[in-house]
Every structure is written in C-alpha cells, then in structure tokens.
N, C-alpha and C. Protein backbone atom coordinates (compact mmCIF):
# COMPACT_ATOMS: atom_id res chain seq x y z
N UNK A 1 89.61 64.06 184.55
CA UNK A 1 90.31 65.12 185.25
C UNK A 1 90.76 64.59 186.61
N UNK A 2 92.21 65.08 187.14
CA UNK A 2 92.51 64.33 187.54
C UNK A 2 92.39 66.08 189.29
N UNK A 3 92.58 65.91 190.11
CA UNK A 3 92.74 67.09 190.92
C UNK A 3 92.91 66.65 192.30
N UNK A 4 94.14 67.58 193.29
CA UNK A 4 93.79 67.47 194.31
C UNK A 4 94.33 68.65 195.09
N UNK A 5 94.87 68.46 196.29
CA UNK A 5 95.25 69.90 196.94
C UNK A 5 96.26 69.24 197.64
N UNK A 6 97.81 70.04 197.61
CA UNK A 6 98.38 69.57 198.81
C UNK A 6 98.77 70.88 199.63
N UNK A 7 98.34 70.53 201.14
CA UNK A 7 98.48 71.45 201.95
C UNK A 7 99.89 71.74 202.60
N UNK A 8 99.71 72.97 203.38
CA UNK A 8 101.28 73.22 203.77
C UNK A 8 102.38 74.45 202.88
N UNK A 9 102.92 74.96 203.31
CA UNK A 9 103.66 76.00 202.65
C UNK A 9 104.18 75.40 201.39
N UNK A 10 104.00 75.98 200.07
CA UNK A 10 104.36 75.68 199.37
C UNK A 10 106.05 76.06 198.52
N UNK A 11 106.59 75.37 198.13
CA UNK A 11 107.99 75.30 197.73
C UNK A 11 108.68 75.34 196.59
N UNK A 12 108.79 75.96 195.96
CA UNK A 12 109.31 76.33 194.79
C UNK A 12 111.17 75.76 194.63
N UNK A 13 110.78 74.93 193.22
CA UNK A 13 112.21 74.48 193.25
C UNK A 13 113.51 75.53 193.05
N UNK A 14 114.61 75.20 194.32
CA UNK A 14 115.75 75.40 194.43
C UNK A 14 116.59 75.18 193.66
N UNK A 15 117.25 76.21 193.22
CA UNK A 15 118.90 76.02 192.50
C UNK A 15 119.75 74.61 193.04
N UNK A 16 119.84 74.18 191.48
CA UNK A 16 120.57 72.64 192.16
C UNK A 16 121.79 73.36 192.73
N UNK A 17 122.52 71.94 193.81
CA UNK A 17 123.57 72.34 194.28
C UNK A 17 124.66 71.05 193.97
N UNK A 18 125.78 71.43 194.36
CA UNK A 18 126.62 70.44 193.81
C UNK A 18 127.47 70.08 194.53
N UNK A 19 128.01 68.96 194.71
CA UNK A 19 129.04 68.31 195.46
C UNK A 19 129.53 67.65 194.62
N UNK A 20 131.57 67.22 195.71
CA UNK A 20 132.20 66.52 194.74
C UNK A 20 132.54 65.01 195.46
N UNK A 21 132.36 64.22 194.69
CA UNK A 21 132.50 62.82 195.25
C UNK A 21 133.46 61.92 194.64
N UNK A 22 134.38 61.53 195.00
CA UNK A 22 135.69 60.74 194.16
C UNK A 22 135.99 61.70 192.92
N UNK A 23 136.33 62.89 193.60
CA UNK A 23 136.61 63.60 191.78
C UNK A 23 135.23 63.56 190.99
N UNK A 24 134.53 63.59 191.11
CA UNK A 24 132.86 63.60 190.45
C UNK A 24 132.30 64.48 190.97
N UNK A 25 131.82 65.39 190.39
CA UNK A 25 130.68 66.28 190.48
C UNK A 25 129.55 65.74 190.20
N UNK A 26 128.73 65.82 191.18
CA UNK A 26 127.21 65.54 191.70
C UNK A 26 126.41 66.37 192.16
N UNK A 27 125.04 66.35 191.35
CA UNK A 27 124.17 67.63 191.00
C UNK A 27 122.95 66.91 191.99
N UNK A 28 122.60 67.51 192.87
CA UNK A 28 121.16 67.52 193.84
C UNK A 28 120.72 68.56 193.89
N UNK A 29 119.84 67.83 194.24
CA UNK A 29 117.90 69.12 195.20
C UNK A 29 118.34 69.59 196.49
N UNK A 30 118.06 71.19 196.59
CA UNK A 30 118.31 70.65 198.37
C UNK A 30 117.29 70.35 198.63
N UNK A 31 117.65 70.33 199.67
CA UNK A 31 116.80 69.86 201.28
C UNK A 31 115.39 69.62 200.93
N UNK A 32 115.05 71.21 201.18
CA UNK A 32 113.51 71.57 201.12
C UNK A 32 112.59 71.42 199.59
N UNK A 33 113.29 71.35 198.72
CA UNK A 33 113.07 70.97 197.34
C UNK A 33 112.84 69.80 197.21
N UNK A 34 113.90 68.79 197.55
CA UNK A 34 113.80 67.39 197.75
C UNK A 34 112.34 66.93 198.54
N UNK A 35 112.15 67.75 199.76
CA UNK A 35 111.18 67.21 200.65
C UNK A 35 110.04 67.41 200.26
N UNK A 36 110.00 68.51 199.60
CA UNK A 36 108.13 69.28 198.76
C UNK A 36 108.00 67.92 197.74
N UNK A 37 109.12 67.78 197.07
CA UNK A 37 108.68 67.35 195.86
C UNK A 37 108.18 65.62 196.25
N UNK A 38 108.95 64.96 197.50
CA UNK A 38 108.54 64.38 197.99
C UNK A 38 107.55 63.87 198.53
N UNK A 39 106.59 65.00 199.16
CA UNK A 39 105.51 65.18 199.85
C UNK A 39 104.08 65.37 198.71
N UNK A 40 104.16 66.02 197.77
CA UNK A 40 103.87 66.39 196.31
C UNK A 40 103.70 65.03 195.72
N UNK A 41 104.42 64.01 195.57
CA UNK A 41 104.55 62.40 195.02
C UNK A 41 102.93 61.32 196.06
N UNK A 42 103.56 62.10 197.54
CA UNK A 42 102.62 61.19 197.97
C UNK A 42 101.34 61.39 197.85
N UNK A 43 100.87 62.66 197.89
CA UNK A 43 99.25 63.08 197.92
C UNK A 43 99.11 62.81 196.65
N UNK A 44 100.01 62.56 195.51
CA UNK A 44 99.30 62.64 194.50
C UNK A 44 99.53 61.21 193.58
N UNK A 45 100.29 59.99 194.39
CA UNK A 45 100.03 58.85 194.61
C UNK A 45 98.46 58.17 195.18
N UNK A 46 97.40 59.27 195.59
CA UNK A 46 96.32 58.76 196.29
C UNK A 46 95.60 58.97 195.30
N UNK A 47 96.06 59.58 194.00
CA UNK A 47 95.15 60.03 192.77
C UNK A 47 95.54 59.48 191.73
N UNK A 48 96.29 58.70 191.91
CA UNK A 48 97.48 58.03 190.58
C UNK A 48 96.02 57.11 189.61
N UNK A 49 96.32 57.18 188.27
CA UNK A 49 95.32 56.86 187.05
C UNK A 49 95.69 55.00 187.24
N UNK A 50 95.09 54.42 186.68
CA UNK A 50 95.65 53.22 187.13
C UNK A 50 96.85 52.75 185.46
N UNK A 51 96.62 53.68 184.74
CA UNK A 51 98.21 53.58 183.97
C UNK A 51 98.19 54.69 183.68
N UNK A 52 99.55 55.17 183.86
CA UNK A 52 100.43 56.71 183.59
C UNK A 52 99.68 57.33 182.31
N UNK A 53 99.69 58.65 182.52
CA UNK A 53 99.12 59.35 181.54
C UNK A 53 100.13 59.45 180.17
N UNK A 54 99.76 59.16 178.70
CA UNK A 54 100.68 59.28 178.12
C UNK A 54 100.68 60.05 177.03
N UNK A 55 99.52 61.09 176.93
CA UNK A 55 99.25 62.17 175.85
C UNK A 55 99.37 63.51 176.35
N UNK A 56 99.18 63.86 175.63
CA UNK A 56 99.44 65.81 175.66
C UNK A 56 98.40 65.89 177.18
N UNK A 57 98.91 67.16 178.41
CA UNK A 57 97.95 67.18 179.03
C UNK A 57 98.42 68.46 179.24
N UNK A 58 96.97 68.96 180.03
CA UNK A 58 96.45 70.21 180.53
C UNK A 58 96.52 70.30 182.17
N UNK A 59 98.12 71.18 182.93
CA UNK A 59 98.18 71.42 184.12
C UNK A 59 97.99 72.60 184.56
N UNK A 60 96.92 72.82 185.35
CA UNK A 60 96.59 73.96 186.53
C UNK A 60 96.99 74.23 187.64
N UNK A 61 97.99 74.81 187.84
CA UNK A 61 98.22 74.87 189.68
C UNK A 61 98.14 76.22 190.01
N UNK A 62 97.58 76.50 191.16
CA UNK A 62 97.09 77.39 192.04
C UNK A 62 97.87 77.29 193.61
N UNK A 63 98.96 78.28 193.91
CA UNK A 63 99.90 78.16 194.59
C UNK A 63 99.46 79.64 195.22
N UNK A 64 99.05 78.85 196.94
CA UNK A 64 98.26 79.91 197.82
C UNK A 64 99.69 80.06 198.99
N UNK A 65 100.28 81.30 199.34
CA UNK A 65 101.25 81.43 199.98
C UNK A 65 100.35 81.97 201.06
N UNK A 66 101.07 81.74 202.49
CA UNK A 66 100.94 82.38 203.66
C UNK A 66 100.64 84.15 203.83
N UNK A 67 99.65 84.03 204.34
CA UNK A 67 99.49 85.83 204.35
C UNK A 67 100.78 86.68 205.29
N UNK A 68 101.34 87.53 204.34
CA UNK A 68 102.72 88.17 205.31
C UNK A 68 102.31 88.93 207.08
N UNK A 69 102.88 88.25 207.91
CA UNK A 69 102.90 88.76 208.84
C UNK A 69 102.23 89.76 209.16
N UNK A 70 103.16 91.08 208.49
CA UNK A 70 103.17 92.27 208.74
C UNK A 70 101.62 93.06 207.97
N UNK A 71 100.64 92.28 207.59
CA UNK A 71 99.57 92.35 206.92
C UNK A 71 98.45 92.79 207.97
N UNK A 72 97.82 93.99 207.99
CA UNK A 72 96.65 94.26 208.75
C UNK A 72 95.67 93.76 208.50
N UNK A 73 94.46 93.36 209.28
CA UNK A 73 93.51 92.84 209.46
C UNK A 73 92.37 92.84 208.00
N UNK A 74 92.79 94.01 207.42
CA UNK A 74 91.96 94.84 205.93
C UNK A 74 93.07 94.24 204.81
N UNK A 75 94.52 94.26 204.94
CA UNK A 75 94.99 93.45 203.83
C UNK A 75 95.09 91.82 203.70
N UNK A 76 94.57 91.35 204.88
CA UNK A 76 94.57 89.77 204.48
C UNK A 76 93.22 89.40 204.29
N UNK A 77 91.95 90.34 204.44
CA UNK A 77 90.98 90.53 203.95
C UNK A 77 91.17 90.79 202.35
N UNK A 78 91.68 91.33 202.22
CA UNK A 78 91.71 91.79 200.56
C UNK A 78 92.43 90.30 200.25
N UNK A 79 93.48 90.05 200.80
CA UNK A 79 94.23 88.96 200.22
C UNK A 79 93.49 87.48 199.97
N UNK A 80 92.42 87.58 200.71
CA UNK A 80 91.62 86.37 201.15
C UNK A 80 91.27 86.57 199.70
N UNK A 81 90.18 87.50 199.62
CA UNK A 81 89.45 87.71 198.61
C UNK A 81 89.89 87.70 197.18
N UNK A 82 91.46 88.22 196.97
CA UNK A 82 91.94 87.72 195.88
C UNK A 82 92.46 89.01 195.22
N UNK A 83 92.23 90.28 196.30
CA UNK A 83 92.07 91.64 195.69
C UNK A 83 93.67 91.75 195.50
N UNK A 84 94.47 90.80 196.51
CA UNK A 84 95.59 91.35 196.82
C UNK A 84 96.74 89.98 196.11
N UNK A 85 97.77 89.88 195.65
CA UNK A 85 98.42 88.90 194.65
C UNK A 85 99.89 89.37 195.26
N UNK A 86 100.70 88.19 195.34
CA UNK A 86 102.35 87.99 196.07
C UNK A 86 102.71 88.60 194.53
N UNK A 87 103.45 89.62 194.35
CA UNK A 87 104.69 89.79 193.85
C UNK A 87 105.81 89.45 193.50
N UNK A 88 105.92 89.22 195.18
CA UNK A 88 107.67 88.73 195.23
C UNK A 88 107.99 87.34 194.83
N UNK A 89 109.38 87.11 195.17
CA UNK A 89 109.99 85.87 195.19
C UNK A 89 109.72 85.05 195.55
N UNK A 90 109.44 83.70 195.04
CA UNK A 90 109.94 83.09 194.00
C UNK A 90 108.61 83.29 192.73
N UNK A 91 109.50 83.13 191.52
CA UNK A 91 108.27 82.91 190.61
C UNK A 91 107.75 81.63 190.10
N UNK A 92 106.81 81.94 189.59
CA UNK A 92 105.46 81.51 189.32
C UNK A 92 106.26 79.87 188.84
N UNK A 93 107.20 80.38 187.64
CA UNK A 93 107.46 78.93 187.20
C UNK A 93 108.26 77.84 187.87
N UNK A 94 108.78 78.79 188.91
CA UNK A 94 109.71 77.74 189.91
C UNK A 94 109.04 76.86 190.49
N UNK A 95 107.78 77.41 190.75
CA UNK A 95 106.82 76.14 191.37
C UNK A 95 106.02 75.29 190.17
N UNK A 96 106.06 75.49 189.64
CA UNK A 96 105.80 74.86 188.51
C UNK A 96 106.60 74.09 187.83
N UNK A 97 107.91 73.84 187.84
CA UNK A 97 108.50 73.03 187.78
C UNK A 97 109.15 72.28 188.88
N UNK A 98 108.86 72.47 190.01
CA UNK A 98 108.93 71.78 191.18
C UNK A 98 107.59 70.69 191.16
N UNK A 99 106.29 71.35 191.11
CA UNK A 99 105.72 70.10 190.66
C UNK A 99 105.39 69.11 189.45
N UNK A 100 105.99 69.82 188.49
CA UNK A 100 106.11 68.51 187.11
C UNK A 100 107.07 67.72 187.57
N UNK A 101 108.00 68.09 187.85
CA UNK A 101 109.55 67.07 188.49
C UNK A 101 108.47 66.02 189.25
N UNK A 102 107.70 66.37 190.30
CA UNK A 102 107.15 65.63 191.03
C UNK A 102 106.10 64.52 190.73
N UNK A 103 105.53 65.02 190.01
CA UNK A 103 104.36 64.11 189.08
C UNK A 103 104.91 63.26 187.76
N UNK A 104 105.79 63.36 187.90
CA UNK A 104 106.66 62.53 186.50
C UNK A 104 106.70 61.53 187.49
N UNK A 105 106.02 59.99 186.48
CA UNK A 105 106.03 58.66 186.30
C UNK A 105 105.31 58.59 187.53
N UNK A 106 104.24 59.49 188.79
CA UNK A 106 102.96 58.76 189.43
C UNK A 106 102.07 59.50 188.61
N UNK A 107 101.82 60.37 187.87
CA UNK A 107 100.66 60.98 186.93
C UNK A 107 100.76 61.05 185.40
N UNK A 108 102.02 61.33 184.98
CA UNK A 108 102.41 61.02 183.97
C UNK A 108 103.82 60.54 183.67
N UNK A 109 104.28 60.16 182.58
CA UNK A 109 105.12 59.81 181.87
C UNK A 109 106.55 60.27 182.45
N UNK A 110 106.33 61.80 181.27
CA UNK A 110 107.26 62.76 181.13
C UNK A 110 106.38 63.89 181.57
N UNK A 111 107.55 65.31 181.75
CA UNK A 111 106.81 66.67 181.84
C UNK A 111 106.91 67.16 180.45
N UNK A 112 107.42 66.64 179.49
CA UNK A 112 107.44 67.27 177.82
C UNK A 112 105.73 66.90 177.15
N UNK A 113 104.76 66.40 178.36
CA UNK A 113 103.79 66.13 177.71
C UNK A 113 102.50 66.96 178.08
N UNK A 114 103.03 68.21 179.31
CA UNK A 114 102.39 69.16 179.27
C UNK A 114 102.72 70.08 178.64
N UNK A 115 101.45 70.41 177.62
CA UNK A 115 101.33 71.03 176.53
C UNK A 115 100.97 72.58 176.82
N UNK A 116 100.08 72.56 178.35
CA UNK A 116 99.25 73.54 178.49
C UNK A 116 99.37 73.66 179.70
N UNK A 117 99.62 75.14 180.43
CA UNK A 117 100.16 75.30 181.72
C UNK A 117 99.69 76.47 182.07
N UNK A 118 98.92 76.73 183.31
CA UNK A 118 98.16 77.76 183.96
C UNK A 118 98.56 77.66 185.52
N UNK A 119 99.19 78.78 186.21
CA UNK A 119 99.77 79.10 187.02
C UNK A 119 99.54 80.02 188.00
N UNK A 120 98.89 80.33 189.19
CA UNK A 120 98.74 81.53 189.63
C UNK A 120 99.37 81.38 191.28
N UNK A 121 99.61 82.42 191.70
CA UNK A 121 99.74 82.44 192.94
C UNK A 121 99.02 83.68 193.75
N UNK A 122 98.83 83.31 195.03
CA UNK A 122 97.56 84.02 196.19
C UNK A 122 98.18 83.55 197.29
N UNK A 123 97.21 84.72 198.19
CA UNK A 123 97.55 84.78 199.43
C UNK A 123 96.50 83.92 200.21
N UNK A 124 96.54 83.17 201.37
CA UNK A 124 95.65 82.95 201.96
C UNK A 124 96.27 82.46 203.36
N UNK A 125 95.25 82.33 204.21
CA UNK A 125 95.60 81.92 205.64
C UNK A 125 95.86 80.44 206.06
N UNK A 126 94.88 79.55 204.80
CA UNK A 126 95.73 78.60 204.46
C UNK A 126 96.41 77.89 203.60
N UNK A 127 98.17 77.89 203.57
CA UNK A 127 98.88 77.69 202.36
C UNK A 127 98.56 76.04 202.08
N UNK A 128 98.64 76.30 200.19
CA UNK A 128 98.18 74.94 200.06
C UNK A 128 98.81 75.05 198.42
N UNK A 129 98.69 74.06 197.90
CA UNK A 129 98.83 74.14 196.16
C UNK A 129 97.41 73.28 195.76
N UNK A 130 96.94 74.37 195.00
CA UNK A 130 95.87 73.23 194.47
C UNK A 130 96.20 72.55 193.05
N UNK A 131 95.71 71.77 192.36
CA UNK A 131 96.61 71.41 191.33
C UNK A 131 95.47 70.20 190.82
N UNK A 132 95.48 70.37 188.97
CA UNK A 132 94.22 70.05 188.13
C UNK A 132 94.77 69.69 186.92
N UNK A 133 94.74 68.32 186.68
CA UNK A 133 95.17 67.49 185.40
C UNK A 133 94.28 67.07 184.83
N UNK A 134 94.60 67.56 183.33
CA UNK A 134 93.35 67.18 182.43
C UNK A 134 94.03 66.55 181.32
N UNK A 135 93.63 65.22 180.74
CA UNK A 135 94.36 64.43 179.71
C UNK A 135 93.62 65.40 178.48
N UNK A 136 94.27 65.68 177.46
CA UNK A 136 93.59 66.18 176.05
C UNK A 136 93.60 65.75 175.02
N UNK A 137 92.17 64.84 174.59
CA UNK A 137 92.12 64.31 173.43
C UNK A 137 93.17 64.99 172.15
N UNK A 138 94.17 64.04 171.70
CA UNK A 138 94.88 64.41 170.72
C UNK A 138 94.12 64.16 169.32
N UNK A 139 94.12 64.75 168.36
CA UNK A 139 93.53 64.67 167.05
C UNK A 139 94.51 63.96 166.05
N UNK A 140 94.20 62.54 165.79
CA UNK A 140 94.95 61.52 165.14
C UNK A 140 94.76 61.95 163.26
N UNK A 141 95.82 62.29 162.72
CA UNK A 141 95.31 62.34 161.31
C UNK A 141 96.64 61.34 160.62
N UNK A 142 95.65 60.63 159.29
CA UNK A 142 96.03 59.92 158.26
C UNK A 142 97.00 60.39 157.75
C-alpha cells in the first residue's frame, strides 16, 4: 500500500482550453490544473514503487476543502467532525481525475488500471488530499 497526503487547497481538474498555433488547434490544462497536478507528481515522486505499478489497482482519495468563511464557530465544528459534507462545486470526480492524470507513469502505468475508486470530500481547517494505493492481486486462470 502505497499512501500519502498532499497539503494545500485542493484542485479539481479544469475544462481544457484551447489555443490556435500556425492554424493548429492546441488543447491545454490551465494554469491552476497544470500546477496541482504538478505539485501532486512531486509528493508523490517521494513514494514512487521502485517499478511502476502495472496491475489492476485500488485508489482512495479523501479531498478535505477549506472550511467556508462564512461558517460559525458550531459549523466548522460539525465540519471538523465530519457531521457537515461540501455539496457544492466542483465534483467529486473532477478531482479524481485530476489526480490519476497526475500519478500516471510516477505510480502507475496508465489510469485504465484503476479498477476501484473511492472518493470523498470534507471540510476541514486544514485543506489537504489524502490519497491510498493499493496494488490488487489479479487472479491468473489457465
């Protein structure tokens, strides 16, 4: 099992955007997409297997957002605790595919080799992604 945490507001991938270059259309990340997923590579370069994972695996991420401002002293209490869960925008899988993009070829392979995907998001005072790779014995038959 592979696990670590990266701290800091977490970022959910952005709608590509597009530019035109010599008559060519060219598809990028922005900015802040580019930079998470960036930042996402390095912490999890400090955990890298010493060869790429190359079977079916099992990803967990736990995506803790900033407690809203406008939150009284009793709702970031609840939020701490877990009583209280973000709603809003962005969803669940946007960050979730912001970090498979990211972990492709320092943790594994491909992202077609997570098989199994568990996702949550919370509030807390400090934003972070926690995030839990588990290789899963595949069952070889004759």
């Amino acid at each position: 099992m592979i696990q670590f945490t990266v701290y800091g507001e977490p970022v959910a991938q952005g709608r590509p955007r597009a530019t035109t270059i010599n008559g060519h259309i060219r598809m990028y990340d922005p900015k802040k997409s580019s930079d998470f997923k960036n930042y996402v590579r390095l912490v999890a370069s400090e955990h890298r297997p010493d060869k790429l994972l190359e079977g079916p695996i099992s990803l967990t991420v736990k995506v803790y957002k900033k407690s809203l401002k406008s939150f009284s002293k009793k709702k970031i209490a609840a939020a701490e605790a877990g009583e209280l869960r973000p709603t809003s925008k962005p969803d669940v899988d946007n960050y979730a595919k912001s970090i498979k993009d990211a972990l492709k070829n320092v943790i594994w392979k491909d992202d077609s080799q997570v098989v199994d995907l568990h996702i949550s998001k919370w509030y807390s005072e400090t934003p972070r992604v926690e995030i839990a790779i588990k290789e899963l014995v595949e069952c070889k038959t004759s």
